[in-house]
PDB file of N, CA and C in Angstrom:
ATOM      1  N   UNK A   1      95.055  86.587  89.937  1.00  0.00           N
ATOM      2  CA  UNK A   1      96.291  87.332  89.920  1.00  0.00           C
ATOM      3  C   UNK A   1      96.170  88.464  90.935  1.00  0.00           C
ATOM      4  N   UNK A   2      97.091  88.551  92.170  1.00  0.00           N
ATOM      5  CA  UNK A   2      97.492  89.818  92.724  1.00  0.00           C
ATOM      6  C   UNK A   2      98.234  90.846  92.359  1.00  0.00           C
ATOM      7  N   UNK A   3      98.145  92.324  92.301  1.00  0.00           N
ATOM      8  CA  UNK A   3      98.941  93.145  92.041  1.00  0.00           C
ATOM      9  C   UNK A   3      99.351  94.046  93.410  1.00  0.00           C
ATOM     10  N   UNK A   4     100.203  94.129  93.708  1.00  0.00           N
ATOM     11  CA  UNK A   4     100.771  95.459  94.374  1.00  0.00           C
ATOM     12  C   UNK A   4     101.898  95.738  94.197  1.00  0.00           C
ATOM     13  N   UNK A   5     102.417  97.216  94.618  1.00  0.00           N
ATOM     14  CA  UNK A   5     103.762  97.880  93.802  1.00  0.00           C
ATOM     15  C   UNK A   5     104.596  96.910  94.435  1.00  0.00           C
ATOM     16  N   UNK A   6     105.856  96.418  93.569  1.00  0.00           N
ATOM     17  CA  UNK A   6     106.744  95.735  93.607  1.00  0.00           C
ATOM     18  C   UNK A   6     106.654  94.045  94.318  1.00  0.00           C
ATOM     19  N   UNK A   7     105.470  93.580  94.041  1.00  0.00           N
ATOM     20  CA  UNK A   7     105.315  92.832  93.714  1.00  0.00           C
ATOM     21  C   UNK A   7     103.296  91.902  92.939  1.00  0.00           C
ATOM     22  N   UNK A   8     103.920  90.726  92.200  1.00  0.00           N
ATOM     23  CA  UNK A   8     103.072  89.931  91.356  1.00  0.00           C
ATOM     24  C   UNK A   8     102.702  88.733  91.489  1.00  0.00           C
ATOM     25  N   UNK A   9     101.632  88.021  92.065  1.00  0.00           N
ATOM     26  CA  UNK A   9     101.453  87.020  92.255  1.00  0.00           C
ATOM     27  C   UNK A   9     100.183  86.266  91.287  1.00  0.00           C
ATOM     28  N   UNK A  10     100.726  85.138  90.668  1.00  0.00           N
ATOM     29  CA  UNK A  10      99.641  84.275  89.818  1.00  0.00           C
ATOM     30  C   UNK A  10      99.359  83.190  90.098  1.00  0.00           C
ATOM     31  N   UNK A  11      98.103  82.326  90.008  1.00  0.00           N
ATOM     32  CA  UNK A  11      97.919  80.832  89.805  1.00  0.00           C
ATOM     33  C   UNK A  11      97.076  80.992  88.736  1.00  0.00           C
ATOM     34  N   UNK A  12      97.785  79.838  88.304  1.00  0.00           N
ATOM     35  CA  UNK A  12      96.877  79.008  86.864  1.00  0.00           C
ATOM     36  C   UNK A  12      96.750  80.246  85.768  1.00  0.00           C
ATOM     37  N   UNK A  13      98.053  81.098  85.490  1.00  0.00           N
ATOM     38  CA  UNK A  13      97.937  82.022  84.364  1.00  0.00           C
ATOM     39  C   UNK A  13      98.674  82.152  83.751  1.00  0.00           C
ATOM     40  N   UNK A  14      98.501  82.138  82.059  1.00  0.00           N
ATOM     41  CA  UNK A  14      99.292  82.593  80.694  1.00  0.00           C
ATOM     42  C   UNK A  14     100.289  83.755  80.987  1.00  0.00           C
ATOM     43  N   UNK A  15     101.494  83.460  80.807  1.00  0.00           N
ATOM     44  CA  UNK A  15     102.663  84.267  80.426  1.00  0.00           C
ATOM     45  C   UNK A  15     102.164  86.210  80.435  1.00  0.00           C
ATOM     46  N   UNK A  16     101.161  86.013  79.187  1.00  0.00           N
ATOM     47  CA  UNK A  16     100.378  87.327  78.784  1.00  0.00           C
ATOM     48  C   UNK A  16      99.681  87.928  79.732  1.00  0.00           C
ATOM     49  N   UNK A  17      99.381  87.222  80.720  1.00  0.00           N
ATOM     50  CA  UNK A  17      98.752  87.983  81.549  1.00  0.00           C
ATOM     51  C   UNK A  17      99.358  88.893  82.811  1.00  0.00           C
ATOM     52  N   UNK A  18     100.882  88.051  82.920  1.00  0.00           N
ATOM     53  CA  UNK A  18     102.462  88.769  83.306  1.00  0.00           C
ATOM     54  C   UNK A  18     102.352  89.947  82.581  1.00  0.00           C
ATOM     55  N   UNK A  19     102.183  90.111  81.162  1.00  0.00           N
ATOM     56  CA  UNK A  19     103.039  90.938  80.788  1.00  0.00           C
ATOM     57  C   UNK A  19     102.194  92.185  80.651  1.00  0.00           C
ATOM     58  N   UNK A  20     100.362  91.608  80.636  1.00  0.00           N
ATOM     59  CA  UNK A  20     100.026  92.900  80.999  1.00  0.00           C
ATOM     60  C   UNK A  20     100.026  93.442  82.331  1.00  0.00           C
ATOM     61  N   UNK A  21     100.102  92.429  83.216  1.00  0.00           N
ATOM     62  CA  UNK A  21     100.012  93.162  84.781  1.00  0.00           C
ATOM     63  C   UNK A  21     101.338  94.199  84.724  1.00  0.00           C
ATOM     64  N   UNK A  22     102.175  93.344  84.242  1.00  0.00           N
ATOM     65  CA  UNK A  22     103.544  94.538  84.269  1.00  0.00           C
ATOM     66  C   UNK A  22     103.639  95.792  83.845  1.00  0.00           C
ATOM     67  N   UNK A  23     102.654  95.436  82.653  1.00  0.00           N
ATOM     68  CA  UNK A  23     102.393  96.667  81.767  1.00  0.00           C
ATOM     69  C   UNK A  23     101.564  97.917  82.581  1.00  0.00           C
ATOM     70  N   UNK A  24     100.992  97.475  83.399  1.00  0.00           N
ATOM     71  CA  UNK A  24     100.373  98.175  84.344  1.00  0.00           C
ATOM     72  C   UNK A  24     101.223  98.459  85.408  1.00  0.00           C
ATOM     73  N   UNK A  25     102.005  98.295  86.101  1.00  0.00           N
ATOM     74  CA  UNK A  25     102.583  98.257  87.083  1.00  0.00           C
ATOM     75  C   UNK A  25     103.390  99.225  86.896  1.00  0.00           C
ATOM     76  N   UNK A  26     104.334  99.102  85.648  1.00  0.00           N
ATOM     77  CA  UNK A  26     105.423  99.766  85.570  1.00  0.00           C
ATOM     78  C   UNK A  26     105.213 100.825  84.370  1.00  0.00           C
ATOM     79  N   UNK A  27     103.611 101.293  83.761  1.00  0.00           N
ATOM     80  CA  UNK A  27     103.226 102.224  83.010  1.00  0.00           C
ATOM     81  C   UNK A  27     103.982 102.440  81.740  1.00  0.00           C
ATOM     82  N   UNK A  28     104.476 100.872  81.205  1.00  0.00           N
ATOM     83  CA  UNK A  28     105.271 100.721  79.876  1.00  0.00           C
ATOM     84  C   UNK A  28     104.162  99.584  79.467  1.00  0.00           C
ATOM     85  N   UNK A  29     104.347  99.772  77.805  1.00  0.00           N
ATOM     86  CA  UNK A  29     104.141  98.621  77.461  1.00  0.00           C
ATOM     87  C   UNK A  29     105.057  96.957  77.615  1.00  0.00           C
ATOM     88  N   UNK A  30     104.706  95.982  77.748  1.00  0.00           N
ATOM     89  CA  UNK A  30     104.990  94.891  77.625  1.00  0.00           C
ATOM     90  C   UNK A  30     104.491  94.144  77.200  1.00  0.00           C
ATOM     91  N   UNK A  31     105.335  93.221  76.166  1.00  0.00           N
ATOM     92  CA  UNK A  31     104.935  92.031  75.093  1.00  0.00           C
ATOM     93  C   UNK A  31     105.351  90.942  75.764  1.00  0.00           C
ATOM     94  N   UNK A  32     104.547  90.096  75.251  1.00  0.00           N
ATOM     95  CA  UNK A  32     105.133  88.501  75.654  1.00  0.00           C
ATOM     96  C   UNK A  32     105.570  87.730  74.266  1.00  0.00           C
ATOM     97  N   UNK A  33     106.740  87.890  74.161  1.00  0.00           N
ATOM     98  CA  UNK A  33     107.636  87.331  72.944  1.00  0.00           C
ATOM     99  C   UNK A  33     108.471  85.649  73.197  1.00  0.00           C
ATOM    100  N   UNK A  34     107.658  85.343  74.731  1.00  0.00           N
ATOM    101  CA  UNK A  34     108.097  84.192  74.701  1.00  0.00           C
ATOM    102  C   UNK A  34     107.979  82.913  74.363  1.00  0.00           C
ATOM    103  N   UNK A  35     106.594  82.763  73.633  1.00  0.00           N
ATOM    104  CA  UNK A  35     106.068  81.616  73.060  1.00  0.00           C
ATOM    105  C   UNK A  35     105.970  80.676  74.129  1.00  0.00           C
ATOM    106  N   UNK A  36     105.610  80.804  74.726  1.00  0.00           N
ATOM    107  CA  UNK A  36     104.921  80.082  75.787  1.00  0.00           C
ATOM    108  C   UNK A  36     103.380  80.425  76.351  1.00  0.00           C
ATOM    109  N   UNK A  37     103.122  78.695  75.771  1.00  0.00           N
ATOM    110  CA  UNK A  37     101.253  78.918  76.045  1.00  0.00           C
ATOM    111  C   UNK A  37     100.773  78.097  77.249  1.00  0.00           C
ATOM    112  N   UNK A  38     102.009  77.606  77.974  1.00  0.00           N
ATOM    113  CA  UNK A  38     101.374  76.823  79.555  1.00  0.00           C
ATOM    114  C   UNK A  38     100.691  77.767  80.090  1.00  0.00           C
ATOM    115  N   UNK A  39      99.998  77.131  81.211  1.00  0.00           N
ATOM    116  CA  UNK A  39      99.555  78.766  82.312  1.00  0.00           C
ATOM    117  C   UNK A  39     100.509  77.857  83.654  1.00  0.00           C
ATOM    118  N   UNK A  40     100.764  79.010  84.533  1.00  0.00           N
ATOM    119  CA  UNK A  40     101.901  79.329  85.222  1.00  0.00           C
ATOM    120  C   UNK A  40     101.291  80.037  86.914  1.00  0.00           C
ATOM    121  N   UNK A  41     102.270  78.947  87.622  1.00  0.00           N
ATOM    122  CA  UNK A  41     101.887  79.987  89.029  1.00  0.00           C
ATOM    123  C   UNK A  41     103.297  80.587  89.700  1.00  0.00           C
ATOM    124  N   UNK A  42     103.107  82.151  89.946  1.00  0.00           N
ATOM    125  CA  UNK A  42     104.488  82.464  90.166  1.00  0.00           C
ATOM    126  C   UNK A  42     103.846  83.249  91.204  1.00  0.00           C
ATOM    127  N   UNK A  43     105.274  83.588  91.266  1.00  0.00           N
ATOM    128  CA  UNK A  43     105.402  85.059  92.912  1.00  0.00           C
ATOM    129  C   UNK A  43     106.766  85.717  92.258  1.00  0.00           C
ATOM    130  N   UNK A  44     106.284  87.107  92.249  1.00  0.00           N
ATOM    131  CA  UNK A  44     107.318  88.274  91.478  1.00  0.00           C
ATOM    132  C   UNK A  44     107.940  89.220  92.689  1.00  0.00           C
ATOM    133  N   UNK A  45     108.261  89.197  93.198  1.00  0.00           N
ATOM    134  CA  UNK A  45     108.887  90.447  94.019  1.00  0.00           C
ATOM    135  C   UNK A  45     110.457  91.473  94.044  1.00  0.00           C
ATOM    136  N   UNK A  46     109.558  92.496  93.812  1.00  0.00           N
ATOM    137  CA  UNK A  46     111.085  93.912  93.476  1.00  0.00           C
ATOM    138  C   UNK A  46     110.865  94.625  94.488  1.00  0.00           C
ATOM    139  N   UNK A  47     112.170  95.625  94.283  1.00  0.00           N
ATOM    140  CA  UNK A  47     111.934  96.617  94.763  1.00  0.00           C
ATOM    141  C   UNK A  47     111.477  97.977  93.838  1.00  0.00           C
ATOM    142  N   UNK A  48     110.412  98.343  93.909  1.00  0.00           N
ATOM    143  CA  UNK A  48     109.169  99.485  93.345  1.00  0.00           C
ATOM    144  C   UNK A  48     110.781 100.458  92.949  1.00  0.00           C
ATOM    145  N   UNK A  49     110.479 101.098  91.961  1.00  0.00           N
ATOM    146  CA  UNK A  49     111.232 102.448  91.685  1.00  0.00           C
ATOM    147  C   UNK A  49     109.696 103.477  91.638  1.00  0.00           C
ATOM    148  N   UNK A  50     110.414 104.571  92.104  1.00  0.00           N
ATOM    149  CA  UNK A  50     109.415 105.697  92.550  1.00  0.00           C
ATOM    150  C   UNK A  50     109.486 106.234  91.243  1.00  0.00           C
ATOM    151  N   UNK A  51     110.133 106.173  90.154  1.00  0.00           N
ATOM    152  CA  UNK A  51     109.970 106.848  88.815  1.00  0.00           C
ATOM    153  C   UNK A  51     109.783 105.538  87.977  1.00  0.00           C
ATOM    154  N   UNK A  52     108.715 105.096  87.184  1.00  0.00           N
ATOM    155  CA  UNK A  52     109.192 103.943  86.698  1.00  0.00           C
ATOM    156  C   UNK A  52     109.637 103.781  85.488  1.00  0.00           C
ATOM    157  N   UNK A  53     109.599 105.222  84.646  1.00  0.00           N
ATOM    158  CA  UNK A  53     110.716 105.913  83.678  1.00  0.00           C
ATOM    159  C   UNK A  53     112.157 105.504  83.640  1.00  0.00           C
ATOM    160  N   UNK A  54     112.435 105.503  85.050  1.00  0.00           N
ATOM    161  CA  UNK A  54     113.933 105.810  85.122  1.00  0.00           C
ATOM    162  C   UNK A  54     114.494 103.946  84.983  1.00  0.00           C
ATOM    163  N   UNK A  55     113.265 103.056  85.378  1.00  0.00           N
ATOM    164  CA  UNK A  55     114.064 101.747  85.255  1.00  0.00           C
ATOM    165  C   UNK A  55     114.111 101.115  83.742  1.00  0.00           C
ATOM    166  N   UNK A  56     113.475 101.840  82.933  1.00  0.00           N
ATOM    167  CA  UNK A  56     114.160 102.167  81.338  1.00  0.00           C
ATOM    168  C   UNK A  56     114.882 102.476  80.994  1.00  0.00           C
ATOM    169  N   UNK A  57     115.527 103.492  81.291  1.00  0.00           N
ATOM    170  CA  UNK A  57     116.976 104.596  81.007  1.00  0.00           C
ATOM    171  C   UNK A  57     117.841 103.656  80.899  1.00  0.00           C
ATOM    172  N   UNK A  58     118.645 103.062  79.788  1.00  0.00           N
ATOM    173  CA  UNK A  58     119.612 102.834  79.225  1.00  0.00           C
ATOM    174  C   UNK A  58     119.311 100.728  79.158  1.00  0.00           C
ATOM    175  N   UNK A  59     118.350 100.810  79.761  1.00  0.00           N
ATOM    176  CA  UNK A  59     117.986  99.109  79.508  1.00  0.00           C
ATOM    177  C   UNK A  59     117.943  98.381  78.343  1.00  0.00           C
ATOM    178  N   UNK A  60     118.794  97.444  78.016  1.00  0.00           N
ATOM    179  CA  UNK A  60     118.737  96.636  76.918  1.00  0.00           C
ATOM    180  C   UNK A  60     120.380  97.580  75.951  1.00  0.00           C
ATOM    181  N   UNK A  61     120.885  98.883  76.907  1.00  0.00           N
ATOM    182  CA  UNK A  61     121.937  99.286  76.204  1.00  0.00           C
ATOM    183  C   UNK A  61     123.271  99.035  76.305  1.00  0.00           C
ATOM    184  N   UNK A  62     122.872  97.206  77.416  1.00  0.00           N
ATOM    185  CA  UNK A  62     124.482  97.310  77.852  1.00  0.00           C
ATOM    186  C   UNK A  62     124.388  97.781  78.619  1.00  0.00           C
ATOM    187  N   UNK A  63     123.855  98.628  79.475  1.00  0.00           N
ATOM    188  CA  UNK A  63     123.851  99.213  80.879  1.00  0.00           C
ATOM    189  C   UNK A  63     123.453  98.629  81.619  1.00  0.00           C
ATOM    190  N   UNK A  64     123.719  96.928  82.258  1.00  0.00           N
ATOM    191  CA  UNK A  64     123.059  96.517  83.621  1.00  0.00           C
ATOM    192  C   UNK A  64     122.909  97.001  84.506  1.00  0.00           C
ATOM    193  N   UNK A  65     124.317  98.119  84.959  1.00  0.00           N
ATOM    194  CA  UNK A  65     124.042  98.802  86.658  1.00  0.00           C
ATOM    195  C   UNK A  65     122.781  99.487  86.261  1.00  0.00           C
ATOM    196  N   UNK A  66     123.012  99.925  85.416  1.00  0.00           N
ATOM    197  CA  UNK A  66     122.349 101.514  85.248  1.00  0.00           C
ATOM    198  C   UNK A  66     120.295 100.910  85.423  1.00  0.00           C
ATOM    199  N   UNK A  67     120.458  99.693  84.625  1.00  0.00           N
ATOM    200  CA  UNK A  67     118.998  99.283  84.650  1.00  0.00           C
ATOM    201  C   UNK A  67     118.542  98.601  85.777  1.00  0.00           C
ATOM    202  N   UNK A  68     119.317  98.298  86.509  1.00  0.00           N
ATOM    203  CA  UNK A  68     119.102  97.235  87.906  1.00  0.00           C
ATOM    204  C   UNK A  68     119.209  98.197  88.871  1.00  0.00           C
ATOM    205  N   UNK A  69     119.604  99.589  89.165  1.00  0.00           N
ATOM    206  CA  UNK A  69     119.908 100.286  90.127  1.00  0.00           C
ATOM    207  C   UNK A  69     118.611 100.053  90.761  1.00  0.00           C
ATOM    208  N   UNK A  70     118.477 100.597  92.536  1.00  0.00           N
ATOM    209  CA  UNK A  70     117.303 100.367  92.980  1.00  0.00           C
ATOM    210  C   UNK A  70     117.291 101.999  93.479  1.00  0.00           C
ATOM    211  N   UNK A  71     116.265 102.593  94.199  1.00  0.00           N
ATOM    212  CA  UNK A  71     115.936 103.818  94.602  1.00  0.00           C
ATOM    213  C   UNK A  71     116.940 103.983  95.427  1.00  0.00           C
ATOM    214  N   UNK A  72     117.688 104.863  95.648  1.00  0.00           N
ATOM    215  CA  UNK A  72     118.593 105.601  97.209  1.00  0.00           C
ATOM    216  C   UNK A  72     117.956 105.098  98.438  1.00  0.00           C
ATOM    217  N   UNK A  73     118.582 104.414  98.833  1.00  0.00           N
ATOM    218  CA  UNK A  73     118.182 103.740 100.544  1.00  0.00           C
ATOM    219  C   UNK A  73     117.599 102.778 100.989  1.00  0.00           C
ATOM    220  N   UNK A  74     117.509 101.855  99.117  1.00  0.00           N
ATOM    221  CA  UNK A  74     116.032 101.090  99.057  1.00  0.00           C
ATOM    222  C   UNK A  74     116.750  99.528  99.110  1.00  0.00           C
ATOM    223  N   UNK A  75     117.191  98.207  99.419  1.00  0.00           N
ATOM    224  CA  UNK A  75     117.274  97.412  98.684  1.00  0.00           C
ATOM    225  C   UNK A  75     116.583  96.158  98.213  1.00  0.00           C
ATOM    226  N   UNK A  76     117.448  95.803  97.509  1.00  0.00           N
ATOM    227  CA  UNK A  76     116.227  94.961  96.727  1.00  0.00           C
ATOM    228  C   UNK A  76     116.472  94.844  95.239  1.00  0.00           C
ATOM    229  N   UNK A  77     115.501  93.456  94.821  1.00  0.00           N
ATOM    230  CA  UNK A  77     116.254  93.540  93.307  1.00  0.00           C
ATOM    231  C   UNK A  77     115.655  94.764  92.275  1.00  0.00           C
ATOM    232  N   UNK A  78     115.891  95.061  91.310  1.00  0.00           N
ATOM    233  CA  UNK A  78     114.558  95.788  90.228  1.00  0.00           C
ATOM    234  C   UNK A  78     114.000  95.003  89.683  1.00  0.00           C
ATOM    235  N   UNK A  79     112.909  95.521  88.833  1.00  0.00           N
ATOM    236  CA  UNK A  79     112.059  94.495  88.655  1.00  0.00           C
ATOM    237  C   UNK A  79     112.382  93.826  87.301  1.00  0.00           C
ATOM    238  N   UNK A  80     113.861  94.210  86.493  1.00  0.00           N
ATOM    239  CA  UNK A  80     114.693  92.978  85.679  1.00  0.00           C
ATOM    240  C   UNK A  80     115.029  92.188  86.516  1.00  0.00           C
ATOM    241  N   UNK A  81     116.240  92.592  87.699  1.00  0.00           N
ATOM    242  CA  UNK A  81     117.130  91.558  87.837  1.00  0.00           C
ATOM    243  C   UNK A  81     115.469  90.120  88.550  1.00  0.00           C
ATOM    244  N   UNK A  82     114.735  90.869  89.249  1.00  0.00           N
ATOM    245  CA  UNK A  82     113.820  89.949  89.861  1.00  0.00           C
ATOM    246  C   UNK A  82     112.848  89.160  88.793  1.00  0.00           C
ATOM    247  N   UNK A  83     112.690  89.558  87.382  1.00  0.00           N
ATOM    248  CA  UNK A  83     112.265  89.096  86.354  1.00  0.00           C
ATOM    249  C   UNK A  83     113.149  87.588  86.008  1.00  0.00           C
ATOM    250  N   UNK A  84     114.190  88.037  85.855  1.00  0.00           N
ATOM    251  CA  UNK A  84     115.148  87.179  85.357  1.00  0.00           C
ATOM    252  C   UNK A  84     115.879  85.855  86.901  1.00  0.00           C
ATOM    253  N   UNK A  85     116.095  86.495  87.557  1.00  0.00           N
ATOM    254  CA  UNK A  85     116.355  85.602  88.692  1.00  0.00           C
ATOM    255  C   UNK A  85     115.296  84.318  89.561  1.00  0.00           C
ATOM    256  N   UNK A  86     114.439  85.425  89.855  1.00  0.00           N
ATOM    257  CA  UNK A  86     112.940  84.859  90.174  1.00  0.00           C
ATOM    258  C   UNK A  86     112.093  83.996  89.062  1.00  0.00           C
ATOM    259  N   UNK A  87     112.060  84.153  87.841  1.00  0.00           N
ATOM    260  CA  UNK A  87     111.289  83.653  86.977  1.00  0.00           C
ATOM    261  C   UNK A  87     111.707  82.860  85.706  1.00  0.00           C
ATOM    262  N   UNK A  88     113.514  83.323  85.715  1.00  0.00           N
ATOM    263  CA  UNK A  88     114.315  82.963  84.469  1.00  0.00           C
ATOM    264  C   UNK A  88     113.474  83.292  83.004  1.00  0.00           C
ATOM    265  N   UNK A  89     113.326  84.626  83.251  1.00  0.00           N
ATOM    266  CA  UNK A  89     112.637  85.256  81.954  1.00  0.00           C
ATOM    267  C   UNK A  89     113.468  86.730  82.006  1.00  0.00           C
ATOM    268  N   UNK A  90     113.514  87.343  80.705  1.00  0.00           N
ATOM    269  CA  UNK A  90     114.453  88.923  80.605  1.00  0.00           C
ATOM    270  C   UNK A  90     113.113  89.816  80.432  1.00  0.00           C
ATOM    271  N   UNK A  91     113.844  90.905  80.794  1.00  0.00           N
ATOM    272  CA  UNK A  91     113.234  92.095  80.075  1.00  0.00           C
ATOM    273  C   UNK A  91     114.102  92.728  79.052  1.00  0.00           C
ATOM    274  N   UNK A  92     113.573  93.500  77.811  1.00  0.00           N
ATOM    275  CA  UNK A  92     113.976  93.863  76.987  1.00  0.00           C
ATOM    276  C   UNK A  92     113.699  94.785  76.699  1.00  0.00           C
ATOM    277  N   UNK A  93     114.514  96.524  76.633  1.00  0.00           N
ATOM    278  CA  UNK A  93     113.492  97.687  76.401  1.00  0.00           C
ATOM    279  C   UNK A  93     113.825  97.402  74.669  1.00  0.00           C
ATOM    280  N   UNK A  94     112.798  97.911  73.424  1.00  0.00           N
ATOM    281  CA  UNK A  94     112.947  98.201  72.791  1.00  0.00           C
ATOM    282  C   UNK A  94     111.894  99.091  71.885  1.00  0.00           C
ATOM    283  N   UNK A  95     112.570  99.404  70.956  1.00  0.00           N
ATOM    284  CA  UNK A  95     112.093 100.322  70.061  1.00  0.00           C
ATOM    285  C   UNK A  95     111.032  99.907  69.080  1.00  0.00           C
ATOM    286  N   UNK A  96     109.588  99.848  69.184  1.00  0.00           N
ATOM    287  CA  UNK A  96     108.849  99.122  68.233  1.00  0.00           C
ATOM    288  C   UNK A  96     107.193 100.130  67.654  1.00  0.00           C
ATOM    289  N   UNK A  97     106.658  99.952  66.706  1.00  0.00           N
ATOM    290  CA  UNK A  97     105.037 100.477  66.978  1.00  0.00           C
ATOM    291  C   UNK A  97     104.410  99.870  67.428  1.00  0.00           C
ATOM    292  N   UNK A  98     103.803 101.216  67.842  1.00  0.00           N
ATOM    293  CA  UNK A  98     102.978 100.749  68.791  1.00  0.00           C
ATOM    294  C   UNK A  98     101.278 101.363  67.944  1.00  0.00           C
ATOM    295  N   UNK A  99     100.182 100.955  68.091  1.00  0.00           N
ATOM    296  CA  UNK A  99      99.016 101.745  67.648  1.00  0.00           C
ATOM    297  C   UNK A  99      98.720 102.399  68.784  1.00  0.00           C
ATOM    298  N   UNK A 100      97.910 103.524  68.650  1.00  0.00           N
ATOM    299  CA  UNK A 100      97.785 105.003  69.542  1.00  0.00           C
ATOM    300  C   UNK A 100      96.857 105.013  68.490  1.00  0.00           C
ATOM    301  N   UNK A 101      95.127 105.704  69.358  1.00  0.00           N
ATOM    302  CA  UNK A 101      94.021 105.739  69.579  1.00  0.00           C
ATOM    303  C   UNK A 101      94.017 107.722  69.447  1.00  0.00           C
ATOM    304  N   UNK A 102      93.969 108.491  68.579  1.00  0.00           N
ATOM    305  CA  UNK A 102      93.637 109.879  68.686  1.00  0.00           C
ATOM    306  C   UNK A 102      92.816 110.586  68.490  1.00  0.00           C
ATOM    307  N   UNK A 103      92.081 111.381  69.497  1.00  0.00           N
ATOM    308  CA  UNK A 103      90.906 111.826  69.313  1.00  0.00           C
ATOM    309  C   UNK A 103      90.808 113.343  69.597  1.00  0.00           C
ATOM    310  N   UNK A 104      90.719 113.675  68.060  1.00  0.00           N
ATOM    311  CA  UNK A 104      91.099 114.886  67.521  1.00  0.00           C
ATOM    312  C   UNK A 104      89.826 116.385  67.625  1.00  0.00           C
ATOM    313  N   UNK A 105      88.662 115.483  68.254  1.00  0.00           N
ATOM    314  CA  UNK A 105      87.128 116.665  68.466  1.00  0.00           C
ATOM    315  C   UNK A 105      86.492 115.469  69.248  1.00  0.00           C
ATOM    316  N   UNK A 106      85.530 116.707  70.357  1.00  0.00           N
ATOM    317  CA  UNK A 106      85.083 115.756  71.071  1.00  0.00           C
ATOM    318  C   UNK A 106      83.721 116.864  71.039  1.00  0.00           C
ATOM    319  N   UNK A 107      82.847 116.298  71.197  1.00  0.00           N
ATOM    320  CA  UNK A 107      81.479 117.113  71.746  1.00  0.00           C
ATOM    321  C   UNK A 107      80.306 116.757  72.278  1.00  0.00           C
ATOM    322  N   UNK A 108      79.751 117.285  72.763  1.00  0.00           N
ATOM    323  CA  UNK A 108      78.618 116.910  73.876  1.00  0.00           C
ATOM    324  C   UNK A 108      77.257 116.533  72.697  1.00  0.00           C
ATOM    325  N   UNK A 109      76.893 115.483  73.187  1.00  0.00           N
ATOM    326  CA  UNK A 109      75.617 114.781  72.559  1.00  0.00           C
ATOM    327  C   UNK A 109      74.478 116.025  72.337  1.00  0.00           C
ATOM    328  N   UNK A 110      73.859 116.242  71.288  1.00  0.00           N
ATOM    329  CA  UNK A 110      72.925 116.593  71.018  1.00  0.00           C
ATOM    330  C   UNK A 110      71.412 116.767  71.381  1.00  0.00           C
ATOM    331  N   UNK A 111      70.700 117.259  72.117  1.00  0.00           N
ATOM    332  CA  UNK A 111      69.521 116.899  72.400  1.00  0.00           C
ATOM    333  C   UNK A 111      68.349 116.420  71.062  1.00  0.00           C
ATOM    334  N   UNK A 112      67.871 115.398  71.308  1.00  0.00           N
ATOM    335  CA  UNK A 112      66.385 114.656  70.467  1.00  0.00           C
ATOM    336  C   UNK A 112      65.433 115.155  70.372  1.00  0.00           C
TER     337      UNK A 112
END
């Protein structure tokens, strides 16, 4: 698997392994809720948003412009519409738990 910003390239890989590269890419979590256990060779290409916050903002609310917008001056798809066009798979923001790791004291090892 290749990674670079705004775009993803795979041979011979599980769905899941999309969804963590994405998960990396775009500093959200992503699930693979698609039940699909082939492995898969694709090519992903967007156009990068410089906030990758902002290609959340209102996604999954009925807001297509708002989630597909690309950066000021930039074009190109986002990395839904290129999810879905390119791959015929969605993205979906939603609201779920998540487990979070907290580490409440930390201290330096002891000498023996």
């Amino acid at each position: 698997m290749t990674m670079r910003p705004g775009q993803l390239e795979g041979q011979g890989v599980p769905i899941s392994f999309l969804a963590e590269a994405l998960s990396r890419q775009l500093s959200r979590i992503v699930v693979d809720n698609t039940g699909l256990a082939e492995i898969y060779d694709f090519t992903l290409k967007w156009t990068p948003d410089e906030r990758p916050s902002q290609m959340f903002k209102n996604a999954g609310a009925g807001n297509e412009d708002a989630a597909n917008a690309s950066p000021s001056g930039v074009s190109g798809p986002s990395v839904f519409t290129a999810i879905q066009e390119q791959l015929g798979l969605k993205l979906r923001s939603e609201k779920a738990p998540v487990d979070v790791l907290v580490i409440d004291h930390v201290e330096k090892p002891s000498e023996n």
